[in-house]
C-alpha atoms as a PDB file:
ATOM      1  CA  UNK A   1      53.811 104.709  95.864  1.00  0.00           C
ATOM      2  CA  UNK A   2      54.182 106.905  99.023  1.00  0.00           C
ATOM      3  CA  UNK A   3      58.125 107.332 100.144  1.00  0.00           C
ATOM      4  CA  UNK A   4      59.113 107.206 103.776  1.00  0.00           C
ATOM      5  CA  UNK A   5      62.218 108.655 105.762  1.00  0.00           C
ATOM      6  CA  UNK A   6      62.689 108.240 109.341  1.00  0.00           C
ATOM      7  CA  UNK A   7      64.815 110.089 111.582  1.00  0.00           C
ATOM      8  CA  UNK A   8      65.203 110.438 115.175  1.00  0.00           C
ATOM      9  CA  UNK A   9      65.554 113.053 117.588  1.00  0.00           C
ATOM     10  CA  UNK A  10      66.415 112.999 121.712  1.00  0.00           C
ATOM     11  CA  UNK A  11      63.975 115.512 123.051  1.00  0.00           C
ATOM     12  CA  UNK A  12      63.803 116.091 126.802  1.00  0.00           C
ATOM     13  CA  UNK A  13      60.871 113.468 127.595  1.00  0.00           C
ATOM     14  CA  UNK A  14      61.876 110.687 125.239  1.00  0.00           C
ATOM     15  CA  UNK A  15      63.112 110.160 121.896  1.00  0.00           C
ATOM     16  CA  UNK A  16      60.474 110.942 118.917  1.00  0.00           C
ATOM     17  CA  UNK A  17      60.335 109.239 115.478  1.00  0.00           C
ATOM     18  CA  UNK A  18      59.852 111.838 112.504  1.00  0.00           C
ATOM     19  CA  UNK A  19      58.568 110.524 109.198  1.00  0.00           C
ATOM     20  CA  UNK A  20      59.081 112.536 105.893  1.00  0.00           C
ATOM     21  CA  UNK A  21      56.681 112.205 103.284  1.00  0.00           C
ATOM     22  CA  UNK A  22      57.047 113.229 100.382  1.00  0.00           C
ATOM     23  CA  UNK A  23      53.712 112.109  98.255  1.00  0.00           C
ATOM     24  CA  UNK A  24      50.419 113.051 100.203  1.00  0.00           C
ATOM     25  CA  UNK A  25      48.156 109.993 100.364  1.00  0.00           C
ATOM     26  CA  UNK A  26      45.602 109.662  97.826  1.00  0.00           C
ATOM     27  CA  UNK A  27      42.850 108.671 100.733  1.00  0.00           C
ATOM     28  CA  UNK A  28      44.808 110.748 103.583  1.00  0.00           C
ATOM     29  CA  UNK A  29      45.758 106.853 105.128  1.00  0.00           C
ATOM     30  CA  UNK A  30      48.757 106.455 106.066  1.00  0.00           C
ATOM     31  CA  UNK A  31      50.139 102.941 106.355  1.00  0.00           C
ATOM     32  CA  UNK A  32      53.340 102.249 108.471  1.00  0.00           C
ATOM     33  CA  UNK A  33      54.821  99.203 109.367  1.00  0.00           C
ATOM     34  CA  UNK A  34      57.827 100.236 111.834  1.00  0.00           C
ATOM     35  CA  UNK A  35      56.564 102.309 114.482  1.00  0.00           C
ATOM     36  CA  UNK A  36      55.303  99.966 117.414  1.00  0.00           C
ATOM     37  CA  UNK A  37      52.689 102.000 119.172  1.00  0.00           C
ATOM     38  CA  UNK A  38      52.170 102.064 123.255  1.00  0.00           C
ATOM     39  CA  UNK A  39      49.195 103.394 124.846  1.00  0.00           C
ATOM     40  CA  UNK A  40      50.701 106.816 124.849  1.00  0.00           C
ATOM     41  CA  UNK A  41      51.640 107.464 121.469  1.00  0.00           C
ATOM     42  CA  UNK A  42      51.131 110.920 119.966  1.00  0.00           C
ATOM     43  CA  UNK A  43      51.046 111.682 116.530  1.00  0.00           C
ATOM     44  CA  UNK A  44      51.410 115.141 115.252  1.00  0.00           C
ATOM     45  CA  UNK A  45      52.337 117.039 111.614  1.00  0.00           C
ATOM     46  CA  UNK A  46      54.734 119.789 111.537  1.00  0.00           C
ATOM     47  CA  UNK A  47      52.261 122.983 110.755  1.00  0.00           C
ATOM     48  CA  UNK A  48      49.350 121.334 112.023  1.00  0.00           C
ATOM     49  CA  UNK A  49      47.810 122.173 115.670  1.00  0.00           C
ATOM     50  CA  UNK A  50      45.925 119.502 116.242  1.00  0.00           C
ATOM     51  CA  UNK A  51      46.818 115.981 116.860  1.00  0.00           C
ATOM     52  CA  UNK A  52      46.338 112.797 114.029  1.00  0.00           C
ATOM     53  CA  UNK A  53      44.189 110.446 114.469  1.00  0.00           C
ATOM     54  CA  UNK A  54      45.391 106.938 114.540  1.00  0.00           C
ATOM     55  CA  UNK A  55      45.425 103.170 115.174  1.00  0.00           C
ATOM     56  CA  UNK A  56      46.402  99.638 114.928  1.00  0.00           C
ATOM     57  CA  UNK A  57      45.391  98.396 111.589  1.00  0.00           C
ATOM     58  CA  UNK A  58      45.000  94.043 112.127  1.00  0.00           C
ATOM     59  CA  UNK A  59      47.952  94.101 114.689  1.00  0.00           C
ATOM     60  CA  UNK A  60      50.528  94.719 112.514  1.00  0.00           C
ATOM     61  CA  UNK A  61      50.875  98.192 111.428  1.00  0.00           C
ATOM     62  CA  UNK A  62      50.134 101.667 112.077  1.00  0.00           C
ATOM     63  CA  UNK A  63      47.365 103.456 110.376  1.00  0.00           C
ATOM     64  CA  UNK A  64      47.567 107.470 111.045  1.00  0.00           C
ATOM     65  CA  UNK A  65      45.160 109.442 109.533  1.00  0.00           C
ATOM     66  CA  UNK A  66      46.073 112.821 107.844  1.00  0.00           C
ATOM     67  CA  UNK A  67      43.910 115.699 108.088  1.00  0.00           C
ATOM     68  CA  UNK A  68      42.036 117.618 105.168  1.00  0.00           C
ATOM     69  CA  UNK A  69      43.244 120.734 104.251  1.00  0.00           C
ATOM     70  CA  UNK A  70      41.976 122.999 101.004  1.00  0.00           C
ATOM     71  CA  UNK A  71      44.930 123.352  98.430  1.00  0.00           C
ATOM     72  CA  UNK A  72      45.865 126.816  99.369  1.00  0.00           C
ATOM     73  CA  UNK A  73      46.017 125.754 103.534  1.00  0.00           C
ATOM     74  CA  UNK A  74      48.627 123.169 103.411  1.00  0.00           C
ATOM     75  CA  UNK A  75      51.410 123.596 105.795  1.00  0.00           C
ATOM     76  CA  UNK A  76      53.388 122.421 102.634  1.00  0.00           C
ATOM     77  CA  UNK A  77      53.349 121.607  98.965  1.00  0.00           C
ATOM     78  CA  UNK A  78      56.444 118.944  98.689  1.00  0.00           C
ATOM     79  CA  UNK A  79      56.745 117.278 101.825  1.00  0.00           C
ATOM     80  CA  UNK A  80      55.065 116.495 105.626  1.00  0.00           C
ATOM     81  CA  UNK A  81      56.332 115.427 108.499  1.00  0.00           C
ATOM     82  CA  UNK A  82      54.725 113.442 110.909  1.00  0.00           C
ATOM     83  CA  UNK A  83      56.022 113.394 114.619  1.00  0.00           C
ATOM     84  CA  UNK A  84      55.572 110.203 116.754  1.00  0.00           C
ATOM     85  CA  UNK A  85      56.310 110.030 120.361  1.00  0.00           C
ATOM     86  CA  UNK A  86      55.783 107.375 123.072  1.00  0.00           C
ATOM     87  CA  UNK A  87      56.570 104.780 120.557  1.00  0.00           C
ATOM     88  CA  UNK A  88      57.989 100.893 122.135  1.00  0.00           C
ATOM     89  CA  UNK A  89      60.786 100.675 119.173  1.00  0.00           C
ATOM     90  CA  UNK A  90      62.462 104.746 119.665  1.00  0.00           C
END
């Protein structure tokens, strides 16, 4: 089971959504039923410079994607934040 906390912060162009994790996902799928996605939403890690991939997984949830890294590369070895921005529910 993959634990979840979401926090908020006011940033100068919006509001963005951080999820914690705290157990990487055994296929690097992410499955999250809050966030309600626009056409504009951005999904980053903390640590990471490239953007996650994402989508809408049978209109009801959010599927993000979380990148490969070898072992001794991860930004992290207990927990990951995602970023979202652009989301309709901030």
């Amino acid at each position: 089971m993959i634990y979840l906390r979401y926090t908020t912060k006011k940033e100068a162009n919006g509001t963005a959504v951080y999820g914690i994790v705290t157990t990487w996902p055994q296929d690097n799928k992410l499955l999250l039923g809050l966030p309600v996605t626009t056409a504009t939403t951005k999904v980053t890690m903390l640590g990471v410079k490239e953007p996650l991939k994402w989508s809408i997984y049978k209109n009801v949830a959010m599927l993000v994607e979380f990148p490969l890294f070898p072992p001794n590369e991860m930004p992290c070895k207990w927990a990951w934040v995602i970023k979202m921005e652009n989301l309709k529910n901030q």
